[in-house]
N, C-alpha and C. Protein backbone atom coordinates (compact mmCIF):
# COMPACT_ATOMS: atom_id res chain seq x y z
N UNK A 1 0.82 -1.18 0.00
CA UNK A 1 0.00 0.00 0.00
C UNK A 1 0.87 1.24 0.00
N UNK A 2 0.53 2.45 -0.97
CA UNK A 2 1.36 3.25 -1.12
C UNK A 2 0.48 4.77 -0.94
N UNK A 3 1.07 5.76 -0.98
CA UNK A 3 0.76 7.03 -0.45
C UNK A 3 0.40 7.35 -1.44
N UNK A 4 -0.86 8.31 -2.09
CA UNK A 4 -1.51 8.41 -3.49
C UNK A 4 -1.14 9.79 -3.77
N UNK A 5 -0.88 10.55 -2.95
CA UNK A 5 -0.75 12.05 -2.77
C UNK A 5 0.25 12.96 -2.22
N UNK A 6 0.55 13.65 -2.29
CA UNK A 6 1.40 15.02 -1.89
C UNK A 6 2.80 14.54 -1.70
N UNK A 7 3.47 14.68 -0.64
CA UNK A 7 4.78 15.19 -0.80
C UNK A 7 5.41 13.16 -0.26
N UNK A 8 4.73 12.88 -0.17
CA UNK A 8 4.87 11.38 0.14
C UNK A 8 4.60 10.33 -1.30
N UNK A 9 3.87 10.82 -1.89
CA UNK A 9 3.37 10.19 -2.96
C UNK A 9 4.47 8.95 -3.08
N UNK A 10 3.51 7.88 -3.74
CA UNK A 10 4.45 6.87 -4.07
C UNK A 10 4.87 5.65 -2.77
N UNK A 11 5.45 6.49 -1.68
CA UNK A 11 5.77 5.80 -0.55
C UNK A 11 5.15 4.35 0.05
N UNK A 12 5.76 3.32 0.32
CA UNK A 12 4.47 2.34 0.60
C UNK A 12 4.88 2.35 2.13
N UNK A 13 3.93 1.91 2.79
CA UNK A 13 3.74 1.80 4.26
C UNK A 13 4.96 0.66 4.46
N UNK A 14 5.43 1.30 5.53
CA UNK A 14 6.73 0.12 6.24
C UNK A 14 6.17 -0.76 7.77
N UNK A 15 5.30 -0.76 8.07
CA UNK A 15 4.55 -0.95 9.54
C UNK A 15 3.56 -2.62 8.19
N UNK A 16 3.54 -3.14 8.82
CA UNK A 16 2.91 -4.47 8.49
C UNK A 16 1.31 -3.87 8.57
N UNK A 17 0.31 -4.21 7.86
CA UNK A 17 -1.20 -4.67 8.24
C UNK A 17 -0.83 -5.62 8.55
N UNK A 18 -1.79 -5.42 9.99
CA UNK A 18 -1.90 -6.74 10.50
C UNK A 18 -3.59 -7.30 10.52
N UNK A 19 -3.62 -8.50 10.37
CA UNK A 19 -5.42 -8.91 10.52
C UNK A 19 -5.99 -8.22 10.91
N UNK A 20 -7.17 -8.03 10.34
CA UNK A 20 -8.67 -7.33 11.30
C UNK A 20 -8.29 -5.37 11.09
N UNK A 21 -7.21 -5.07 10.10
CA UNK A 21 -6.96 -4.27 9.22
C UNK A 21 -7.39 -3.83 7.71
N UNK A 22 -8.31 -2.91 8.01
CA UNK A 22 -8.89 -2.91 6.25
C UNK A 22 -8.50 -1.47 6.11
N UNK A 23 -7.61 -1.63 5.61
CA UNK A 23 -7.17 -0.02 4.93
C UNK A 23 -8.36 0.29 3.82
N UNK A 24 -7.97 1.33 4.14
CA UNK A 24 -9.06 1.93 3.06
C UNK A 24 -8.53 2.10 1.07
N UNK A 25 -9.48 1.86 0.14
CA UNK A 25 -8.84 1.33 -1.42
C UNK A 25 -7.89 2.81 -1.37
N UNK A 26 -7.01 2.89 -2.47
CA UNK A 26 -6.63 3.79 -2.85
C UNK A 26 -7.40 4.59 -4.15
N UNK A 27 -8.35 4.21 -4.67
CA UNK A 27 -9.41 4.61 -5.44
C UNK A 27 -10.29 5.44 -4.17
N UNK A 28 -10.58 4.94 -3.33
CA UNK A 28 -11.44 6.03 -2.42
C UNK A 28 -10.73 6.81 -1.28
N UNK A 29 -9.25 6.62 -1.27
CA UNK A 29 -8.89 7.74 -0.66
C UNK A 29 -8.34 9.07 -1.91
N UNK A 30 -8.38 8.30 -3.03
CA UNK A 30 -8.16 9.63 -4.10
C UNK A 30 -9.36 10.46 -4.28
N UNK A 31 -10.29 9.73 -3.78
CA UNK A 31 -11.80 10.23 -4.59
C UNK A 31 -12.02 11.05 -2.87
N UNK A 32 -11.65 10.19 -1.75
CA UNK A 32 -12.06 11.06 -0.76
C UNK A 32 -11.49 12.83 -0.82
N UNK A 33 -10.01 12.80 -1.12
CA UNK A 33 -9.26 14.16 -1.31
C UNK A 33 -9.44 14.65 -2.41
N UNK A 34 -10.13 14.38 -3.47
CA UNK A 34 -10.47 14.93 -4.46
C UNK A 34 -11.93 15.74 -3.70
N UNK A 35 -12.53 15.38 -3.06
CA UNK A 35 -13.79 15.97 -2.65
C UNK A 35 -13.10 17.22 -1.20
N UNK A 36 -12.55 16.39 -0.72
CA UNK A 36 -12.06 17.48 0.63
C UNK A 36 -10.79 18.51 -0.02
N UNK A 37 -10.04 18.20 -1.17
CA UNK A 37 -9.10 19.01 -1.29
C UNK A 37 -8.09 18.75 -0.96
N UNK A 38 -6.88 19.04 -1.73
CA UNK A 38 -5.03 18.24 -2.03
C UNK A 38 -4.59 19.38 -0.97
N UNK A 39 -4.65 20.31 -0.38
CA UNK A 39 -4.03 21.07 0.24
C UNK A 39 -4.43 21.24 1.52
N UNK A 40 -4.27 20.58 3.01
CA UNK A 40 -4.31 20.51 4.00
C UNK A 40 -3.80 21.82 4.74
N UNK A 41 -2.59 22.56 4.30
CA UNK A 41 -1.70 22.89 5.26
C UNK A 41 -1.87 23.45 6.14
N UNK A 42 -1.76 23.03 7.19
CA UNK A 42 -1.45 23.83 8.66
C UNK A 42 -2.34 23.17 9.37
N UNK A 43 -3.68 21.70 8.69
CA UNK A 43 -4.56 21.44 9.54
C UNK A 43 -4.35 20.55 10.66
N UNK A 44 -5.03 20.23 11.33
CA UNK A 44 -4.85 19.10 12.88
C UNK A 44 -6.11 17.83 12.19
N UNK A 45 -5.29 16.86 12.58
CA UNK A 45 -6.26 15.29 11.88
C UNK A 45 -6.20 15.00 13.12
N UNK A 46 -7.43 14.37 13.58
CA UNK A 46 -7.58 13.07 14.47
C UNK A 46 -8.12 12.12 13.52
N UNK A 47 -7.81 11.10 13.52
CA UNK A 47 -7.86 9.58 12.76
C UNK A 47 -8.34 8.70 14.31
N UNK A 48 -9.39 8.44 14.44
CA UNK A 48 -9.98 7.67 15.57
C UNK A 48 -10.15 6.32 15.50
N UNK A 49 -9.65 5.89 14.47
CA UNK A 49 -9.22 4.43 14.40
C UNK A 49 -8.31 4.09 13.18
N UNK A 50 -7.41 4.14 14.05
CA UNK A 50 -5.82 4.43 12.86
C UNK A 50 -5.57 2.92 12.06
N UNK A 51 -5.58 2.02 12.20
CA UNK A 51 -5.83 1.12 11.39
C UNK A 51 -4.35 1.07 10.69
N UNK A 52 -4.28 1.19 9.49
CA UNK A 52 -2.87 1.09 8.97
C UNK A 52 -2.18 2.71 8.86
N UNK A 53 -3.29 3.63 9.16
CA UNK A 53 -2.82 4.86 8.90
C UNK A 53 -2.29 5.50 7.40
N UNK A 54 -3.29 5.04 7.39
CA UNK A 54 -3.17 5.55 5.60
C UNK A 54 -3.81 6.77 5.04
N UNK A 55 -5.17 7.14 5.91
CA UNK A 55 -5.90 8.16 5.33
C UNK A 55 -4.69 9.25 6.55
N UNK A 56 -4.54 8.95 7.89
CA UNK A 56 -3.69 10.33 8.21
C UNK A 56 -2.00 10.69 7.54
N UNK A 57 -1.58 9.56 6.92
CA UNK A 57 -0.12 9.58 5.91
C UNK A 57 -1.02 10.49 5.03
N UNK A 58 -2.18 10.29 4.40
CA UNK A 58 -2.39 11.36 3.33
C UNK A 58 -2.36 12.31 3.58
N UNK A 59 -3.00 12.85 4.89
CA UNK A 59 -3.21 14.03 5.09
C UNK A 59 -2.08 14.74 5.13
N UNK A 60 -1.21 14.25 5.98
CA UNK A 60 0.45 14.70 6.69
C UNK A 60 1.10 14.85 4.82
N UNK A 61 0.83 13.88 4.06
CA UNK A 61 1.61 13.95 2.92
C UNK A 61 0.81 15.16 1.94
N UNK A 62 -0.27 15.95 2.56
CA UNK A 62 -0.82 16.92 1.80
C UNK A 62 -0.63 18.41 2.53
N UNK A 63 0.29 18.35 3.48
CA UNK A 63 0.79 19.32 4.46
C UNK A 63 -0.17 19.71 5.71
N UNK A 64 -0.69 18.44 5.95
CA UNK A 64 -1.75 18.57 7.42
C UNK A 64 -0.40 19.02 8.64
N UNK A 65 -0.90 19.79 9.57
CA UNK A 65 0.55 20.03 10.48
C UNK A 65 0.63 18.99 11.64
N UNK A 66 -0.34 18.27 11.86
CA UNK A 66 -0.39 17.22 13.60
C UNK A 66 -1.39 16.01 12.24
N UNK A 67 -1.45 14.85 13.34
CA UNK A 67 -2.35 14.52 13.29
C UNK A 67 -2.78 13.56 14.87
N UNK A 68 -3.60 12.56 15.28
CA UNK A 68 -3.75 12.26 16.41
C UNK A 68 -3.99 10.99 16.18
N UNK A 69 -3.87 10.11 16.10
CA UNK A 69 -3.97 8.56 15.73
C UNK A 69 -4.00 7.74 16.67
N UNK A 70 -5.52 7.40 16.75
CA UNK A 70 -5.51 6.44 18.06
C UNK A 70 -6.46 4.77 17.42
N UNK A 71 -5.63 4.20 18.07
CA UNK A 71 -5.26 2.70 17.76
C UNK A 71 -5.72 1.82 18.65
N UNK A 72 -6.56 0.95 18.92
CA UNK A 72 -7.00 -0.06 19.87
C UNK A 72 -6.00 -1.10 20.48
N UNK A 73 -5.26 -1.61 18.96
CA UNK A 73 -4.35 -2.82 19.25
C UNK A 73 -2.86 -2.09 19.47
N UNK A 74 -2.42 -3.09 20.43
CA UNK A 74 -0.78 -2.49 20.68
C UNK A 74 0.16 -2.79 20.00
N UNK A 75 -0.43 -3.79 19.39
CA UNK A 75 0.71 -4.30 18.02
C UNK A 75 0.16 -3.68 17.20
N UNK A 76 -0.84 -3.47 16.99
CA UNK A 76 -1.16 -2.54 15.88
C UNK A 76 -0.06 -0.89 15.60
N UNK A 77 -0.39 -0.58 16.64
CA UNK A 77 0.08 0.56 17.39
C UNK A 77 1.96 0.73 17.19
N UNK A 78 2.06 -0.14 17.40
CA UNK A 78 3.99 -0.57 17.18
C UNK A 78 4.37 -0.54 15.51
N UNK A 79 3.12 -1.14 14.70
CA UNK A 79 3.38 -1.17 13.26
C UNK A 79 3.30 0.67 12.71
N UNK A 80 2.26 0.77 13.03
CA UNK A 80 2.06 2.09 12.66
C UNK A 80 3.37 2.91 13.31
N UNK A 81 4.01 2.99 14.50
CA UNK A 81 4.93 3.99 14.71
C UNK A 81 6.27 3.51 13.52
N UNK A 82 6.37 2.03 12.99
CA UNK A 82 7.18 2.27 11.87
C UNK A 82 7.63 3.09 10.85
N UNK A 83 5.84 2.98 10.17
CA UNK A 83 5.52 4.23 9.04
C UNK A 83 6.16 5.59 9.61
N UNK A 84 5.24 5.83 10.77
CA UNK A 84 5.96 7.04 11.39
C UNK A 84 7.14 7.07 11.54
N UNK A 85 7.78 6.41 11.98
CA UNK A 85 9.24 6.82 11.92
C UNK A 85 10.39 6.74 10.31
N UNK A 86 9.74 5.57 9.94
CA UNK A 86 10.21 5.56 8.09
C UNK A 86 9.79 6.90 7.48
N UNK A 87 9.10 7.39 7.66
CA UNK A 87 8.48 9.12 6.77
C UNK A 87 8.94 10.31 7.50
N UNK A 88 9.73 10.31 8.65
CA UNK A 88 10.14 11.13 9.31
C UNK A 88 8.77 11.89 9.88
N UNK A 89 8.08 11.40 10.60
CA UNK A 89 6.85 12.20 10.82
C UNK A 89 6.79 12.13 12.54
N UNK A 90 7.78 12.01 13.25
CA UNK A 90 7.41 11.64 14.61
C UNK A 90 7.37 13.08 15.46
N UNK A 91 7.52 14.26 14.87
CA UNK A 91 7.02 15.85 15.50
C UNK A 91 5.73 15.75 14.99
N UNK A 92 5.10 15.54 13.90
CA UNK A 92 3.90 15.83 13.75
C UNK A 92 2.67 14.70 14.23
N UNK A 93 3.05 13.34 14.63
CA UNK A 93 2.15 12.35 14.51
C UNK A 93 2.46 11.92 16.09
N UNK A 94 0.93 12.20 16.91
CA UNK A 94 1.34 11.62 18.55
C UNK A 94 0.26 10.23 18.12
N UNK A 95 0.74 9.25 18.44
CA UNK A 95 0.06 7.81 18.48
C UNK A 95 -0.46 7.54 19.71
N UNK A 96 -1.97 7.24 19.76
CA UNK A 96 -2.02 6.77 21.15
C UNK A 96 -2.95 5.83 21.34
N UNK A 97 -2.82 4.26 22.90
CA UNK A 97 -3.78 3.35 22.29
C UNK A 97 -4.73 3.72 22.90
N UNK A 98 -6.08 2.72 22.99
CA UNK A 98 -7.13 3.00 23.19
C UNK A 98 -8.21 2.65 22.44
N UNK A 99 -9.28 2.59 22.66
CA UNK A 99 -10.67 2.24 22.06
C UNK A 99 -11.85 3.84 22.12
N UNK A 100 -11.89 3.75 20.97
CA UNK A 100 -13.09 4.30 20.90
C UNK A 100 -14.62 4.19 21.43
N UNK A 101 -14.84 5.27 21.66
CA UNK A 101 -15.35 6.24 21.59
C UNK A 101 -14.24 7.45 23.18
N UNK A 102 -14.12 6.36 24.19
CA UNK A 102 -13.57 6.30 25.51
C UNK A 102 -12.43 7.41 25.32
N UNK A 103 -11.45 6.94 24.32
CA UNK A 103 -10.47 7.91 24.55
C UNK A 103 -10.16 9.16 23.26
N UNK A 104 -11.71 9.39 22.89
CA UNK A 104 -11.25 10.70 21.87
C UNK A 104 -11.13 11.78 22.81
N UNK A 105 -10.16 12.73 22.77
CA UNK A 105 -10.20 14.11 23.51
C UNK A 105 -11.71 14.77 23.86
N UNK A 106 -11.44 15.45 25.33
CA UNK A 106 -12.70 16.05 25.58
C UNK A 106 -12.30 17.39 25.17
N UNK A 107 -11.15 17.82 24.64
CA UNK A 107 -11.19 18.95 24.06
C UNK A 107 -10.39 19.48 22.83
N UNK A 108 -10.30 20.23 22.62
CA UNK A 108 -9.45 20.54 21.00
C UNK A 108 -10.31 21.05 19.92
N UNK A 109 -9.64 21.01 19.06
CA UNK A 109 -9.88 21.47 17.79
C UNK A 109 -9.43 20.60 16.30
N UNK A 110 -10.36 20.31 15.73
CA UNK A 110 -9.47 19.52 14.20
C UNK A 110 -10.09 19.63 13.12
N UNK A 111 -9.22 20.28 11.99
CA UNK A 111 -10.07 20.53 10.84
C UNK A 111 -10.18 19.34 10.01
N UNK A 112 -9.80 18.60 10.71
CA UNK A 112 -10.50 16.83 9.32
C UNK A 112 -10.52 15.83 10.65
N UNK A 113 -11.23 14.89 10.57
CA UNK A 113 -11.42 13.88 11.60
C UNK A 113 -11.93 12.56 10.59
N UNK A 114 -11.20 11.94 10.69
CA UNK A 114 -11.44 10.44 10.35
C UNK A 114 -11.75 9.33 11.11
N UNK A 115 -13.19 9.33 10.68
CA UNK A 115 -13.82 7.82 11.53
C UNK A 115 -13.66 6.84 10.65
N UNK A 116 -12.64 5.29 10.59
CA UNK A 116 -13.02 4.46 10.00
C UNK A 116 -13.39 2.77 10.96
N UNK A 117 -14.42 3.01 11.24
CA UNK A 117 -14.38 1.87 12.60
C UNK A 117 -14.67 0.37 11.59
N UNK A 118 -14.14 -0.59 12.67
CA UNK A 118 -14.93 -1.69 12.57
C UNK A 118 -16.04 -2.14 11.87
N UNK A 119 -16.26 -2.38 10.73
CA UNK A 119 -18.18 -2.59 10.15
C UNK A 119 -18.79 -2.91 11.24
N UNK A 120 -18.49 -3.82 12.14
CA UNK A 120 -19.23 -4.45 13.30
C UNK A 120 -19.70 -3.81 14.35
N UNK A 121 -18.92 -2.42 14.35
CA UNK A 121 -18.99 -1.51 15.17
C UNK A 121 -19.93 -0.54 15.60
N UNK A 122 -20.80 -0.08 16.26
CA UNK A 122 -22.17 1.31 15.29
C UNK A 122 -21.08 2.46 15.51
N UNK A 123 -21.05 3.34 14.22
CA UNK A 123 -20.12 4.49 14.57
C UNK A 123 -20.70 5.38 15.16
N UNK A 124 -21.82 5.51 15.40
CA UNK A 124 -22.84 7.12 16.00
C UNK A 124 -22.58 7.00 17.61
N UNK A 125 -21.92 6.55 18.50
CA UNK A 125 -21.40 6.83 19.55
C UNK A 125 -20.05 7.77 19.26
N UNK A 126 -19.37 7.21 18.60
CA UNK A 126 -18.08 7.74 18.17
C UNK A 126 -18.09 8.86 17.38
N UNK A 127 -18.74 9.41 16.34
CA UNK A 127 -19.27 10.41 15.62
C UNK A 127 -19.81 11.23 16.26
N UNK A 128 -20.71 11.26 17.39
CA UNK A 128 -21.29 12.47 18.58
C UNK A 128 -19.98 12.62 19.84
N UNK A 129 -19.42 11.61 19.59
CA UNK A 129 -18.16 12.39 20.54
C UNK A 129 -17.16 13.41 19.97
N UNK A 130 -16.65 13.45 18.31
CA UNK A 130 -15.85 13.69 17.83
C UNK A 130 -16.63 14.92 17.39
N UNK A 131 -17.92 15.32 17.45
CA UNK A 131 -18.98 16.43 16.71
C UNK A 131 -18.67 18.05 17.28
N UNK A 132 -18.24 18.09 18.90
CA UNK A 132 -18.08 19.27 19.36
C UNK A 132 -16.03 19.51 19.02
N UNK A 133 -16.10 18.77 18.42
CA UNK A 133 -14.09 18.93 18.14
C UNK A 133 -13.73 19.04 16.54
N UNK A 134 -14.86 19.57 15.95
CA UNK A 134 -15.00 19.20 14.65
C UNK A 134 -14.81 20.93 14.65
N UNK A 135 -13.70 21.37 13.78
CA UNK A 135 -13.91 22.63 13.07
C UNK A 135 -14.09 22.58 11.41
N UNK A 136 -14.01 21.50 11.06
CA UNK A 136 -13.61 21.49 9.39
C UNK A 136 -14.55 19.79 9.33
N UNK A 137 -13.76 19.21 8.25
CA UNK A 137 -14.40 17.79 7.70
C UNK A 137 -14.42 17.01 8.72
N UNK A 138 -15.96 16.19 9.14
CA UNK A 138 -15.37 14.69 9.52
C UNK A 138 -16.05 13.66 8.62
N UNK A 139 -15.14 12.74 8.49
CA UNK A 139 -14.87 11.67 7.15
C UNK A 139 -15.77 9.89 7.88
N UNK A 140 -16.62 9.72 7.60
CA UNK A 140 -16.75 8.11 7.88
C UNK A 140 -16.93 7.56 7.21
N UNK A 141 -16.50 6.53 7.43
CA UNK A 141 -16.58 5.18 6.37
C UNK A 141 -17.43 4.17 7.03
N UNK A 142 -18.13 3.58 6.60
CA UNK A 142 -18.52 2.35 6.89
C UNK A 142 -19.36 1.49 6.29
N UNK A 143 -19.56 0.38 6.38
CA UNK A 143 -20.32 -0.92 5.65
C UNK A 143 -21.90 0.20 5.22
N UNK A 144 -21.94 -0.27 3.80
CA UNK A 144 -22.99 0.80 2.89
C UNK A 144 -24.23 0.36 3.21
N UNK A 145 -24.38 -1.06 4.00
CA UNK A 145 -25.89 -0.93 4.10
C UNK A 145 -26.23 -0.70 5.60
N UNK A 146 -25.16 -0.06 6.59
CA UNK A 146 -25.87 0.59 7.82
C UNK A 146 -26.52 2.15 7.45
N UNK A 147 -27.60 1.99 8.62
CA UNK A 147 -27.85 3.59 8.39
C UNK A 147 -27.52 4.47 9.55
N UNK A 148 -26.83 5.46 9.17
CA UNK A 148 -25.83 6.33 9.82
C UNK A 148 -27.45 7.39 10.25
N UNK A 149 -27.33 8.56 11.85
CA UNK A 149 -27.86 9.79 11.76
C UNK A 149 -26.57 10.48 12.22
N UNK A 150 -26.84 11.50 11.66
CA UNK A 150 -25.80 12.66 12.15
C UNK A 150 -26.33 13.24 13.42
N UNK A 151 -25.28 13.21 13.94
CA UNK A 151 -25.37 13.72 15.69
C UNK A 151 -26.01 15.06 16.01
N UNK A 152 -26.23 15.31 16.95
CA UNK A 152 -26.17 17.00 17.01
C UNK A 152 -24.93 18.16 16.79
N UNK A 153 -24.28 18.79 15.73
CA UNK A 153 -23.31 19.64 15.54
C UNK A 153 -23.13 19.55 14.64
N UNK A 154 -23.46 18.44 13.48
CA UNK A 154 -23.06 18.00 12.80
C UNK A 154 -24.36 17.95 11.21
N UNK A 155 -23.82 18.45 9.97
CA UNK A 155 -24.77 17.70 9.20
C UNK A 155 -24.15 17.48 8.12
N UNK A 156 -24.73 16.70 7.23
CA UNK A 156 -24.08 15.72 6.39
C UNK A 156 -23.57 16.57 4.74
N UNK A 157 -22.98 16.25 4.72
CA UNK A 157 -22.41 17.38 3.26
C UNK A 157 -22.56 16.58 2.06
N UNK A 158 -22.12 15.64 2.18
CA UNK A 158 -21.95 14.55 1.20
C UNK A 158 -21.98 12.86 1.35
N UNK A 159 -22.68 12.23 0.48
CA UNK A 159 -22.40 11.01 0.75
C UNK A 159 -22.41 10.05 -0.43
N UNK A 160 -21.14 9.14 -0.49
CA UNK A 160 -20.92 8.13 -2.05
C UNK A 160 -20.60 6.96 -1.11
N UNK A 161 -20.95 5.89 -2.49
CA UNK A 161 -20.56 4.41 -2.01
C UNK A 161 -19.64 4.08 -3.18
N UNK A 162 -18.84 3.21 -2.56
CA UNK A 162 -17.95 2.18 -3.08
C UNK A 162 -17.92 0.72 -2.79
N UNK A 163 -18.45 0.30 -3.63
CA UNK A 163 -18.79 -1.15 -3.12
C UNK A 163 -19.51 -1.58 -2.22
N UNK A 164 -18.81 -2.30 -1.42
CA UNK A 164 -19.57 -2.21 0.51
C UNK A 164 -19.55 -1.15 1.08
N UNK A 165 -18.80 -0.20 0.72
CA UNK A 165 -18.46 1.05 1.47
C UNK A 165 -19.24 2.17 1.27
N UNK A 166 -19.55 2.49 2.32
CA UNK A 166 -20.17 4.07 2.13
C UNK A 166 -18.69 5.27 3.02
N UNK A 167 -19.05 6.45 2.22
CA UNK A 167 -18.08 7.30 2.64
C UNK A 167 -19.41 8.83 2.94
N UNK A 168 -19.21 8.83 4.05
CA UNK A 168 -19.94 9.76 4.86
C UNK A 168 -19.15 11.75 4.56
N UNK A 169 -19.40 12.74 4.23
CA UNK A 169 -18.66 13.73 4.94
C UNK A 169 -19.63 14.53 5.68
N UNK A 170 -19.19 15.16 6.65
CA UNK A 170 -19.75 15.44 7.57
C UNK A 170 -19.23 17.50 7.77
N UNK A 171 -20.15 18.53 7.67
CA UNK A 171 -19.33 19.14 8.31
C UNK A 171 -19.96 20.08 9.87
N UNK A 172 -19.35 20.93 10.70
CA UNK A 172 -19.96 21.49 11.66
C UNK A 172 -21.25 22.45 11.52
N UNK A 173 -22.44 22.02 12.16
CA UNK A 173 -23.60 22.54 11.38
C UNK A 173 -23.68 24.27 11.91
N UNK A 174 -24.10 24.93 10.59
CA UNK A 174 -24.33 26.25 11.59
C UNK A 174 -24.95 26.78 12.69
N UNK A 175 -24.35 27.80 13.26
CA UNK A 175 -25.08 28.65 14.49
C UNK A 175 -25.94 29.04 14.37
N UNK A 176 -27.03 28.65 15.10
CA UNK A 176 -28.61 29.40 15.32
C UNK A 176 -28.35 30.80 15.53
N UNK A 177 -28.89 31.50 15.45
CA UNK A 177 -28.83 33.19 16.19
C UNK A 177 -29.43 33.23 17.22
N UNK A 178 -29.79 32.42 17.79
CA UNK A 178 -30.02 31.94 19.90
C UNK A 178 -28.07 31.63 19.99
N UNK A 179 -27.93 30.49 19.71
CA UNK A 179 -26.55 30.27 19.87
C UNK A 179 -25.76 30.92 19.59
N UNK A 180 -25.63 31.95 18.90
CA UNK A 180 -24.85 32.53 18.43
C UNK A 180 -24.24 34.15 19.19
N UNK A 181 -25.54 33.96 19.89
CA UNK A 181 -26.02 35.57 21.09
C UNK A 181 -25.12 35.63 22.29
N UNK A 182 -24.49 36.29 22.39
CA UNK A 182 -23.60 36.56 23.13
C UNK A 182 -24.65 37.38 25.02
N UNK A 183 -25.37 37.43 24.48
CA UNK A 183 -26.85 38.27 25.92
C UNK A 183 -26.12 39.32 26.20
């Protein structure tokens, strides 16, 4: 598996997939950044289930400045700091383990957020946690015949399938002018 985009292009992942790893095609992470845009720079990624870390290598390889990559498995977790360290990315990329929904930040800011959970998984626990940390895109993927609602903060911008896959975008919904009132 190789990097489709930016300053990485070409690169293939040095960290093993390991089982129970479904990276995402490289046909739908071209088609995903073709819709969100080749030029990241300066943004913050959380990737909430880093998996092989392929959609946050894109980002980082499209001049994203951080990203946040959190990983369930610890071997998982060990493969992925490979990549990271093979791409020279270990100032911009903090790895951390954990399970979702439990350990997304209760605070911050990120202009792209990538949910790619488990099919087995329901993502709408995980998607209403990640909704008040959302300044820009959040991205889900998941098996095309669940049905997703968008949380509260959140409404849906776009949505395509690929195969089994559905690809969700999501962005922060606007301010009421109650909410917005300062009193």
């Amino acid at each position: 598996m190789r990097i489709t985009g930016g300053s990485l292009r070409g690169r293939p992942l040095v960290g093993k997939v390991l089982d129970g790893v479904r990276p995402t095609p490289s046909r739908v992470r071209e088609a995903l950044f073709s819709m969100i845009g080749q030029d990241l720079r300066g943004q913050r990624v959380l990737d909430a289930f880093g998996g092989s870390g392929l959609l946050s290598f894109e980002a980082l390889s499209r001049g994203a400045a951080q990203a946040l990559i959190i990983e369930s498995s610890r071997a998982n977790l060990a493969e992925l700091k490979k990549s990271v360290d093979a791409f020279g990315l270990s100032e911009e990329v903090e790895l951390r383990l954990g399970q979702c929904p439990g350990v997304i930040p209760r605070a911050g800011q990120f202009e792209l957020i990538f949910l790619d959970p488990p099919y087995a998984m329901d993502p709408e626990p995980t998607l209403a946690a990640v909704a008040p940390l959302a300044t820009g895109w959040v991205i889900l993927e998941h098996e095309r015949r669940r049905v997703v609602n968008a949380p509260p903060g959140l409404v849906e911008d776009r949505h395509r399938d690929y195969g089994d896959t559905s690809v969700r975008l999501y962005r922060p919904a606007p301010l009421t002018l109650d909410e917005g009132a300062s009193g």
